[in-house]
Protein backbone atom coordinates (compact mmCIF):
# COMPACT_ATOMS: atom_id res chain seq x y z
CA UNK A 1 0.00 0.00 0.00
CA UNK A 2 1.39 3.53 -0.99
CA UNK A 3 1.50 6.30 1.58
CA UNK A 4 -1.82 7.91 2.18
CA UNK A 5 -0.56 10.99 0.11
CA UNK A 6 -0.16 8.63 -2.85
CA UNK A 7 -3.24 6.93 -2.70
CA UNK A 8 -5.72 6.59 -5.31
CA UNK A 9 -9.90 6.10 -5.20
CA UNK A 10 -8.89 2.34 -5.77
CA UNK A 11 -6.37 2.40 -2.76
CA UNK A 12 -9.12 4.40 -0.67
CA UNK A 13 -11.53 2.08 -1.31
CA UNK A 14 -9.24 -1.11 -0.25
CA UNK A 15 -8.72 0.43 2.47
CA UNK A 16 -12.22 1.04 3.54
CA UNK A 17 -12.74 -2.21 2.82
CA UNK A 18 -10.30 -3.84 5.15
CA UNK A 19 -11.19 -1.79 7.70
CA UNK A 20 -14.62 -2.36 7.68
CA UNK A 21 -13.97 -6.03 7.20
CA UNK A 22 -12.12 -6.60 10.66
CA UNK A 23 -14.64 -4.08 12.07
CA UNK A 24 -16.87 -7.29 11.46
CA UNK A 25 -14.88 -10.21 12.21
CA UNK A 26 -14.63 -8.19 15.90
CA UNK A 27 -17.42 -7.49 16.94
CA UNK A 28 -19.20 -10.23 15.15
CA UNK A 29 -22.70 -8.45 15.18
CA UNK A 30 -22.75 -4.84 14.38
CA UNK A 31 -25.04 -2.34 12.26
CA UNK A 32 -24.02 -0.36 9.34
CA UNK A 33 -25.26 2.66 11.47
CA UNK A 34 -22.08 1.49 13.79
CA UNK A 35 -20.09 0.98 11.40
CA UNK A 36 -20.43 4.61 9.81
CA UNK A 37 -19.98 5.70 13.64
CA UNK A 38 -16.74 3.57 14.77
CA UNK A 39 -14.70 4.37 11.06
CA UNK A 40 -15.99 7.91 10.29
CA UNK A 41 -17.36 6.85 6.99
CA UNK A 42 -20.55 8.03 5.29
CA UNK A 43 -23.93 6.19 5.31
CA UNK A 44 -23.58 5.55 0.95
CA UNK A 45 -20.03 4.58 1.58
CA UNK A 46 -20.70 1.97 4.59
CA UNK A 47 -23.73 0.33 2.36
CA UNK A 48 -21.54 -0.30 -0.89
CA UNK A 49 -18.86 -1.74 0.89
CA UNK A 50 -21.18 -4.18 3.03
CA UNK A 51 -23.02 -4.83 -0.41
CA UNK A 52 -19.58 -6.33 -1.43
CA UNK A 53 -19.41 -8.42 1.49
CA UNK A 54 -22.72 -10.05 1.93
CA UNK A 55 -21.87 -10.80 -1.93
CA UNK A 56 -18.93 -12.56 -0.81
CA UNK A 57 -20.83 -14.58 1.79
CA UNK A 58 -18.86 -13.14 4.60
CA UNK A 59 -21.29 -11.23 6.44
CA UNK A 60 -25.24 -11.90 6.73
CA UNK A 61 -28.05 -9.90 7.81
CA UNK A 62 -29.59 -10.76 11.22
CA UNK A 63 -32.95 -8.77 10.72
CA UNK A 64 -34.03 -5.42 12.97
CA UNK A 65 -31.80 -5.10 16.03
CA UNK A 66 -32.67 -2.57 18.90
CA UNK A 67 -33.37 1.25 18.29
CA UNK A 68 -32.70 4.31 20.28
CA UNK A 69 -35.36 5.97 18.34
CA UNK A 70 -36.63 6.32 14.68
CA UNK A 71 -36.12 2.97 12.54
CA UNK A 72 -34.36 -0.11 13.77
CA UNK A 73 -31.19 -0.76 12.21
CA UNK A 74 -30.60 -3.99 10.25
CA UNK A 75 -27.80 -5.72 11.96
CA UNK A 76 -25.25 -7.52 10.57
CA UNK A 77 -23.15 -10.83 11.64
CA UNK A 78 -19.82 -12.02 10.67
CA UNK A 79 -20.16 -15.76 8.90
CA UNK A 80 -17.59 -17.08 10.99
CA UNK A 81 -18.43 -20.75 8.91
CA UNK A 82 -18.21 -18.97 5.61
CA UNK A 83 -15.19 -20.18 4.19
CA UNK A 84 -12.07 -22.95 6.34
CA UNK A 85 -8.67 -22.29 6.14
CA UNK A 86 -5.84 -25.23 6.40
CA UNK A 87 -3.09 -24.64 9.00
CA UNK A 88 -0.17 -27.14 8.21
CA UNK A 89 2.80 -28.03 10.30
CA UNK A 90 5.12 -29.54 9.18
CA UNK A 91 7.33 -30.90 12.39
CA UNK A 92 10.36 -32.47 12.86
CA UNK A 93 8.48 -35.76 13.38
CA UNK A 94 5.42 -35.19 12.00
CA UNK A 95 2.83 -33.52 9.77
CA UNK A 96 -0.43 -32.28 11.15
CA UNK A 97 -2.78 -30.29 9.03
CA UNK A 98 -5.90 -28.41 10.67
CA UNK A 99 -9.03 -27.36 8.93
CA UNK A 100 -10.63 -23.94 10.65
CA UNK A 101 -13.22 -21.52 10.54
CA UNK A 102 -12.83 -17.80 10.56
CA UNK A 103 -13.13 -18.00 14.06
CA UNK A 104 -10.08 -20.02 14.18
CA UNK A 105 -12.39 -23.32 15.89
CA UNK A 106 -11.38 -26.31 14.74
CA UNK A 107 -13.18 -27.99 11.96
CA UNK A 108 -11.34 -31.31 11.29
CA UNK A 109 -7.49 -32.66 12.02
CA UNK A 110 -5.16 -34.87 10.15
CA UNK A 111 -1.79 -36.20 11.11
CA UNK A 112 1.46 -38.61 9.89
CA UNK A 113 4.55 -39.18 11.44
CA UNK A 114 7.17 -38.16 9.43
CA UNK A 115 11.49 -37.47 9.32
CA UNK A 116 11.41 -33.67 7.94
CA UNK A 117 14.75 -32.98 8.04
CA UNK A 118 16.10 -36.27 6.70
CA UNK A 119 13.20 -36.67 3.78
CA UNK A 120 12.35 -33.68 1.95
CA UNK A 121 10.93 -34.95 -0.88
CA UNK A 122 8.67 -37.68 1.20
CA UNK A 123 7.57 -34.68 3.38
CA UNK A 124 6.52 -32.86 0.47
CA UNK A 125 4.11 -35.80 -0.50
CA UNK A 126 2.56 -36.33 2.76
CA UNK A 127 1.86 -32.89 3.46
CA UNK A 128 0.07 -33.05 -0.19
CA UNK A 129 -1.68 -35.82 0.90
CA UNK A 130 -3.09 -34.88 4.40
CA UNK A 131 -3.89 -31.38 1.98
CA UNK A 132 -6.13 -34.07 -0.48
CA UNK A 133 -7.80 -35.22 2.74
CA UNK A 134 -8.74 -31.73 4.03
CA UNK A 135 -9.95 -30.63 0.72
CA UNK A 136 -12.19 -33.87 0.54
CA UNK A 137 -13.18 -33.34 4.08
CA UNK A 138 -14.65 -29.92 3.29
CA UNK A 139 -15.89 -30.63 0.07
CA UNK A 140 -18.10 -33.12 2.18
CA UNK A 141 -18.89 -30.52 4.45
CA UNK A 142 -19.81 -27.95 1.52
CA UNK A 143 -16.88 -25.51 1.92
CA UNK A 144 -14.12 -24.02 0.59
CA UNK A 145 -10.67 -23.66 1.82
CA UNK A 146 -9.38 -20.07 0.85
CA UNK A 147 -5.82 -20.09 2.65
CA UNK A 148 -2.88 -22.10 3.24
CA UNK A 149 -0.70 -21.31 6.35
CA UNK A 150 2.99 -23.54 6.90
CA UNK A 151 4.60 -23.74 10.14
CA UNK A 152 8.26 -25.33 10.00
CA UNK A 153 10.53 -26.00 12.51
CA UNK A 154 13.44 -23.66 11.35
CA UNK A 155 13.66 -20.04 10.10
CA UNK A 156 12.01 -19.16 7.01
CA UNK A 157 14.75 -18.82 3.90
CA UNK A 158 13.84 -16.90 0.90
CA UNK A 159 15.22 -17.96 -2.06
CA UNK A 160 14.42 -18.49 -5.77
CA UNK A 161 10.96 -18.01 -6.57
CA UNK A 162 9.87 -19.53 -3.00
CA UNK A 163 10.18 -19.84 0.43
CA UNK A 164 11.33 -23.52 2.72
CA UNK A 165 13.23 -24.60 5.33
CA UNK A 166 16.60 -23.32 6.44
CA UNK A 167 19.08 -25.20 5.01
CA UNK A 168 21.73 -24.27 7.30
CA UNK A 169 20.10 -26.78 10.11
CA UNK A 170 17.91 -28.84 7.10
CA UNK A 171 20.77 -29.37 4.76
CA UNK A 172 18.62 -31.60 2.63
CA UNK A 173 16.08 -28.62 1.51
CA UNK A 174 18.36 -26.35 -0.66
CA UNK A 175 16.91 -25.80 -3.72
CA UNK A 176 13.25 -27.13 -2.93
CA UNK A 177 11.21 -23.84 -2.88
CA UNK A 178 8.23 -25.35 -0.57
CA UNK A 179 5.68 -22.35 -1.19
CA UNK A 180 6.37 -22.40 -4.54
CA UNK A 181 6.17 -26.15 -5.13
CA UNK A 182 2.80 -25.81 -2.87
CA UNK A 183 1.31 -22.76 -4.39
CA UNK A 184 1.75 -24.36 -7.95
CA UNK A 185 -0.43 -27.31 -6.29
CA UNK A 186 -2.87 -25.14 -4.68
CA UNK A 187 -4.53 -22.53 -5.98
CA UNK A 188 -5.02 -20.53 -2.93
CA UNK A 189 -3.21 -18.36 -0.79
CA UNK A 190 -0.09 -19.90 0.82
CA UNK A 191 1.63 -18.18 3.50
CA UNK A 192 4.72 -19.57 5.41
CA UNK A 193 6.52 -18.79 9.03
CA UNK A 194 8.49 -20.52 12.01
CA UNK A 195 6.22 -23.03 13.91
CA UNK A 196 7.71 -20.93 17.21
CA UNK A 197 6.35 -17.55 15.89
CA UNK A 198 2.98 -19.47 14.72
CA UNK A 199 3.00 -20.66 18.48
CA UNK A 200 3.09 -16.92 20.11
CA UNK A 201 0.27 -15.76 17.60
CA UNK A 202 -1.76 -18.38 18.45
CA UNK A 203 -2.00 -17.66 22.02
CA UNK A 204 -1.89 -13.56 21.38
CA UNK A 205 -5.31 -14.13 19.11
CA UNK A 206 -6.86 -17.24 20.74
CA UNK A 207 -6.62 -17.19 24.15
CA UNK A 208 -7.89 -14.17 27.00
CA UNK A 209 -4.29 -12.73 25.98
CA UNK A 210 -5.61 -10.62 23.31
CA UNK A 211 -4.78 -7.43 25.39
CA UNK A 212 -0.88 -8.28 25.51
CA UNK A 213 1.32 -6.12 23.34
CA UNK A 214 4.27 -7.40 24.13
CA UNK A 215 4.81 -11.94 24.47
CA UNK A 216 7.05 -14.35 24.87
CA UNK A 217 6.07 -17.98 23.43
CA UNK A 218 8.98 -20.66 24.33
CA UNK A 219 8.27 -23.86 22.36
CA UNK A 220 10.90 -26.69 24.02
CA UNK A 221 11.04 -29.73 22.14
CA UNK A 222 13.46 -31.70 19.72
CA UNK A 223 14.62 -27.36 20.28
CA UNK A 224 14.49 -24.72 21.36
CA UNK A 225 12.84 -22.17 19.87
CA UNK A 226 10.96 -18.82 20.96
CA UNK A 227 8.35 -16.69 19.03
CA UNK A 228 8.06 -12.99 19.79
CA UNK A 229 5.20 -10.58 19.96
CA UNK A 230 6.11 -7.21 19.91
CA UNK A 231 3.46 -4.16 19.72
CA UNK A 232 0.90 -7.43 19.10
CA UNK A 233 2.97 -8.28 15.68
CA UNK A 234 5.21 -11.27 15.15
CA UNK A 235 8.62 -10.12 15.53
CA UNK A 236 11.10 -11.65 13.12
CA UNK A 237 14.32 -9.64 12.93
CA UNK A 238 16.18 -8.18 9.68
CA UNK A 239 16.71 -11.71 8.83
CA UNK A 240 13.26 -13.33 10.23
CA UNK A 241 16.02 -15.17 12.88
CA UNK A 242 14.99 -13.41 16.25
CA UNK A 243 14.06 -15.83 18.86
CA UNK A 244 16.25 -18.84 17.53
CA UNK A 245 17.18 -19.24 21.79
CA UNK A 246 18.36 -23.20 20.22
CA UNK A 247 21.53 -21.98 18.31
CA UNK A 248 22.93 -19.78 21.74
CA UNK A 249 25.28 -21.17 23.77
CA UNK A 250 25.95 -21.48 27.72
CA UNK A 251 29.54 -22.69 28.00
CA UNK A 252 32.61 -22.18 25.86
CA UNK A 253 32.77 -24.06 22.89
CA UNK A 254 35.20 -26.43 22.91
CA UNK A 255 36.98 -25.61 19.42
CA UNK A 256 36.73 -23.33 16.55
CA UNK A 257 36.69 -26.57 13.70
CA UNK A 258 33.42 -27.95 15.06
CA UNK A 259 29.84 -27.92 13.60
CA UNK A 260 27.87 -24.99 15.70
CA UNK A 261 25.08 -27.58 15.74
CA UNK A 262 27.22 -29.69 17.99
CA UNK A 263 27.84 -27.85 20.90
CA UNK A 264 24.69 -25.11 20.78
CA UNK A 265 22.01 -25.47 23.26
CA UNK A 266 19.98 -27.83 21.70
CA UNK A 267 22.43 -30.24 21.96
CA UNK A 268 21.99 -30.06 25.48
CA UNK A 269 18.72 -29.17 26.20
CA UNK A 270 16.42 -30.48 23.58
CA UNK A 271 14.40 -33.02 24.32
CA UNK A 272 15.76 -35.98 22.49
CA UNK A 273 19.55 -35.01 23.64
CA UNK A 274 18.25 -35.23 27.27
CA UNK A 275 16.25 -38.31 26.72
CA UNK A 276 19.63 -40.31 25.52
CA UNK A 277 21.47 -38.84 28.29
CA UNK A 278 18.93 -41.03 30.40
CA UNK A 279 19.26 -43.54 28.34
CA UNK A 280 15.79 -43.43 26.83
CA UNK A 281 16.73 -43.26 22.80
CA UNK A 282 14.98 -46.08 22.07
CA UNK A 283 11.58 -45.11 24.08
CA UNK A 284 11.93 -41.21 22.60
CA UNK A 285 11.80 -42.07 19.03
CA UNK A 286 8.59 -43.95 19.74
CA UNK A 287 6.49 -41.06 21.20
CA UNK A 288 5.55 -37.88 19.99
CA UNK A 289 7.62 -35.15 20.49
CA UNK A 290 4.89 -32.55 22.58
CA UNK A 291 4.36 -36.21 24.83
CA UNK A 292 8.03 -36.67 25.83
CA UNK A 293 7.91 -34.39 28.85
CA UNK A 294 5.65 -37.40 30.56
CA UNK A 295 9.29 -39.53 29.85
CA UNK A 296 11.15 -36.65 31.91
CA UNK A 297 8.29 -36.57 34.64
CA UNK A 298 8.52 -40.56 35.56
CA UNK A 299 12.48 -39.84 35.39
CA UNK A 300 12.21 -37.64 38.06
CA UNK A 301 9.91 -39.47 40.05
CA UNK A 302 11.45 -42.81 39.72
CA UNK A 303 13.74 -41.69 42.62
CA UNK A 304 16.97 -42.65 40.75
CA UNK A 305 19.56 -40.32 41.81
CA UNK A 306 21.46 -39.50 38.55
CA UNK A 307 17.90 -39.19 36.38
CA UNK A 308 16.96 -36.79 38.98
CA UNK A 309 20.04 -35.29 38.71
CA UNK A 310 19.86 -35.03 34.86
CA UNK A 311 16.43 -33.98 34.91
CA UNK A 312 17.38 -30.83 37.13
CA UNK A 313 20.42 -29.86 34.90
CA UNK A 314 17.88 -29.46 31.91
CA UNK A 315 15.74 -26.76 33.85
CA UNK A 316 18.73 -25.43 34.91
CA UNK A 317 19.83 -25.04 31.50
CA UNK A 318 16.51 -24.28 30.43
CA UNK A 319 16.01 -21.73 32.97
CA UNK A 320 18.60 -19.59 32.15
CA UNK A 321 17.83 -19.74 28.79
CA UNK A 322 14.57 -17.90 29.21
CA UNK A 323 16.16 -15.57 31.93
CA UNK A 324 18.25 -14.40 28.76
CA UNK A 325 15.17 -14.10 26.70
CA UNK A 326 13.93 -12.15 29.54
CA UNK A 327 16.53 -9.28 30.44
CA UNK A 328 16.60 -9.18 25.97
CA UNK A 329 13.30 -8.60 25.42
CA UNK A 330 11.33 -7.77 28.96
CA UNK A 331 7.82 -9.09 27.78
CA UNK A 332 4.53 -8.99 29.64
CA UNK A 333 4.18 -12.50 29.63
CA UNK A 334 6.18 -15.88 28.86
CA UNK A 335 3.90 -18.95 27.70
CA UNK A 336 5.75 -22.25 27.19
CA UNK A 337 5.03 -24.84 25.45
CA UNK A 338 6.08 -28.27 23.93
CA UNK A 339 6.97 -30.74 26.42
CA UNK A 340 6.61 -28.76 29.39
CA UNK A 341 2.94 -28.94 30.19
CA UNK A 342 3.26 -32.55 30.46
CA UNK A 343 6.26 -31.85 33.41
CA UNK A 344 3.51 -31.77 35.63
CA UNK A 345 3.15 -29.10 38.73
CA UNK A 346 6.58 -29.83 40.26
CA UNK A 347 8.67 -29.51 37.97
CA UNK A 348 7.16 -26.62 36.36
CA UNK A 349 7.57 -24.76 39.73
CA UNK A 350 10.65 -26.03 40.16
CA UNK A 351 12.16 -24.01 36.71
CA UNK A 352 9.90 -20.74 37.63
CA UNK A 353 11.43 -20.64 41.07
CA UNK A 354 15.20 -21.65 39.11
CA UNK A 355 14.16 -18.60 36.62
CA UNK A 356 13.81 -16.26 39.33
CA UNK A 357 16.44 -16.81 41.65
CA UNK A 358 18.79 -15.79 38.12
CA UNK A 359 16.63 -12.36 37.74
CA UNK A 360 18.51 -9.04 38.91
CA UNK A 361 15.04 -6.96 38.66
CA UNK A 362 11.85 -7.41 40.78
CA UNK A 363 9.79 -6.15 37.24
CA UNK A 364 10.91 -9.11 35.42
CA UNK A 365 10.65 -11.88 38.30
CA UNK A 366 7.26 -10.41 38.53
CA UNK A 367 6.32 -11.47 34.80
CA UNK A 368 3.59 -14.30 34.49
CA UNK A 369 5.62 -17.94 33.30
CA UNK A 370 2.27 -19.80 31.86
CA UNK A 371 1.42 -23.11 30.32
CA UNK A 372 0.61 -23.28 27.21
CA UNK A 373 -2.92 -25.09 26.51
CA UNK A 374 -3.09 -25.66 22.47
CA UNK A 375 -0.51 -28.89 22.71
CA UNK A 376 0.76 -30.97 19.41
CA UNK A 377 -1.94 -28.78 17.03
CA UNK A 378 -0.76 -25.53 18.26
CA UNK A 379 1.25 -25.12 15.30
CA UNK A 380 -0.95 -25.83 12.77
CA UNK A 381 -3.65 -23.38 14.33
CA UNK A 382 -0.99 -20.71 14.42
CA UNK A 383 -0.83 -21.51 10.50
CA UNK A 384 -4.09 -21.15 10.12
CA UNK A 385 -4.07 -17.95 12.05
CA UNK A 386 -1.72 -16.63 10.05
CA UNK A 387 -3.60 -16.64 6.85
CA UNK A 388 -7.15 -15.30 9.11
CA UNK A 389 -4.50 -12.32 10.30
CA UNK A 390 -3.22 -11.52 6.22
CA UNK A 391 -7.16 -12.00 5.07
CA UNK A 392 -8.34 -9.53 7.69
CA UNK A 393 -5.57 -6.95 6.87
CA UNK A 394 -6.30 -7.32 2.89
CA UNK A 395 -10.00 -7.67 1.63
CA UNK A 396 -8.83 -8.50 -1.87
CA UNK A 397 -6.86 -12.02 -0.36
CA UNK A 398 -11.03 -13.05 0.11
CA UNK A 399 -12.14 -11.56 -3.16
CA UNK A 400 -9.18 -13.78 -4.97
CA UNK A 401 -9.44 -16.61 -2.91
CA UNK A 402 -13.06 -16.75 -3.40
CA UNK A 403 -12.35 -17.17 -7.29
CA UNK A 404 -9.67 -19.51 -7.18
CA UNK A 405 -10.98 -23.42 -8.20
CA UNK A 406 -9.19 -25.24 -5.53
CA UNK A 407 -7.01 -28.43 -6.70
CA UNK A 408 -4.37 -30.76 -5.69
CA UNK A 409 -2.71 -31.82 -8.66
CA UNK A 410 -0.09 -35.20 -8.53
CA UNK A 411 3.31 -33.86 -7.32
CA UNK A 412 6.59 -33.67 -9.86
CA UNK A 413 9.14 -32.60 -7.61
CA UNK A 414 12.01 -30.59 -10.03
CA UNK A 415 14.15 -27.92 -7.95
């Protein structure tokens, strides 16, 4: 969008429209008489603009609401069934792929294990075909799907014509451009960001967290990553690399020659690394990654000394870890998520007592340290949110989307 000096009627209008639109999805029932009111709008210019939208199937008219005098006005509701959108996430072990409304409820859910870093191409087809299943599934159901949101678990790298996975941790994805390869598939929208970023929106727009500007999301699993709200937007850095808490480090490195990856603190920390140091490799490539915190919980109750002991070192670690996210970035809130809800009530008070016996300042030992609540489909809902969040900011994402003929063709990978 141009600077409001260089706009034209066209841009004006847009503009109007958007705002008008979220206006809508807000307050979910509303009159045009309060819409003219809350944007400063005429009367004409509030009733062409709704005219578009009803069009659309967006909105619907209710019938007469309440008057203060003179005629009752017509009110207006927000289809929040109108359209789904797909939230995929594509994991380090496994695919999920979430069908939504517009209210970001949860229509239908689909999931495969998979080895994303290790099998590019293979995740590529699976994700197609849990996206086959979802478009049957609302097909059945009489919808479309308008949007496509991707969570991965790495940084986002532009390159080419496309956007995938970092392949400075995912080695085995240079040169596959996923959103390309996906919006060639797809004829819809396709938007793409880091699964911990997707987890911080999710509980900014879905939870009673709405009134944060400023959160923290920790997701701790096979990493460590974090997802930042700042001023209520996803915060991604010059290079969208902010919050990558996984590739810091605790200790000195023990030489200059070896692989970052080696020695960083998910090597130490993440959950598989701390699972082998118990021993457990076998037992932690058998369960889901968001369930392996229940392994760590009957570690430390089993009463053996050095899986105690090992199970205290990772909050340890972990602790100061998000005391250095702290004193960085001095949020309202922290939420984590990914194995740690399933630590159970010790242990989780056992790393927010470790976090603030680190903390120098009484404001930040006084910030909230919260569970997370969405578990292994938060991802995937902060996918789909994604695509809700663009739609809302740009009316003309539902005006194409709407006359798009949705398809899945058979994938021929060539990157």
């Amino acid at each position: 969008m141009r600077g409001f000096h260089g706009m034209d009627a066209s841009d004006m209008r847009l503009s109007n429209s958007n705002l008008v639109l979220k206006l809508l999805w807000q307050h979910q029932t509303v009159s045009r008489a309060d819409l003219a009111r809350l944007t400063g709008m005429s009367r004409p210019s509030i009733s062409a603009i709704v005219a578009e939208q009803l069009e659309l199937g967006l909105i619907s008219e209710l019938g007469p609401g309440e008057s203060n005098g003179g005629r009752r006005p017509v009110l207006l509701r927000f289809e929040d069934d109108a359209h789904l959108i797909a939230g995929l996430d594509l994991g380090a072990t496994h695919i999920g792929l979430m069908l939504t409304n517009l209210r970001g409820q949860e229509v239908d859910w689909f999931s495969v294990p998979a080895q994303t870093s290790e099998q590019p191409e293979q995740t590529v087809q699976e994700a197609l075909g849990l996206l086959r299943e979802g478009l049957s599934a609302a097909r059945k159901r009489g919808r479309k799907v308008i949007g496509l949101g991707i969570g991965v678990p790495t940084p986002i790298f532009r390159g080419g014509m496309g956007q995938t996975l970092h392949p400075a941790v995912y080695p085995r994805w240079v040169g596959l451009e996923l959103t390309r390869i996906l919006r060639d598939q797809v004829s819809i929208p396709v938007f793409m960001e880091n699964d911990a970023n997707l987890g911080a929106l999710s509980e900014l727009w879905w939870t009673e967290r709405q009134a944060r500007k400023h959160l923290l999301y920790l997701k701790v699993a096979s990493g460590l990553g974090a997802g930042l709200i700042i001023d209520g937007k996803i915060f991604g850095g010059a290079h969208g690399l902010a919050g990558e808490l996984g590739h810091t480090y605790l200790q000195r490195r023990s030489g200059q020659d070896r692989n970052p990856i080696d020695e960083n603190l998910n090597s130490q920390i993440g959950i598989n690394a701390v699972l082998e140091k118990l021993g457990w490799k076998a037992q932690s490539r058998n369960q889901k990654a968001l369930h392996r915190g229940t392994l760590l919980r009957e570690a430390y109750e089993s009463g053996d000394p050095t899986a105690r002991e090992t199970v205290r070192t990772f909050l340890h670690q972990l602790s100061l870890a998000i005391v250095n996210a702290l004193v960085s970035f001095d949020p309202e809130l922290v939420i984590v998520g990914g194995v740690i809800p399933d630590l159970g009530e010790e242990l989780v008070n056992l790393l927010r007592a470790e976090i603030a016996r680190h903390l120098v300042w009484p404001e930040l030992r006084s910030i909230p340290i919260e569970l997370s609540r969405f578990g292994e489909k938060q991802t995937a809902l902060g996918a789909a949110t994604l695509v809700l969040e663009r739609m809302l900011e740009d009316f003309e994402l539902f005006c194409d989307a709407r006359q798009q003929k949705l398809r899945v063709r058979e994938l021929q990978l060539s990157y």
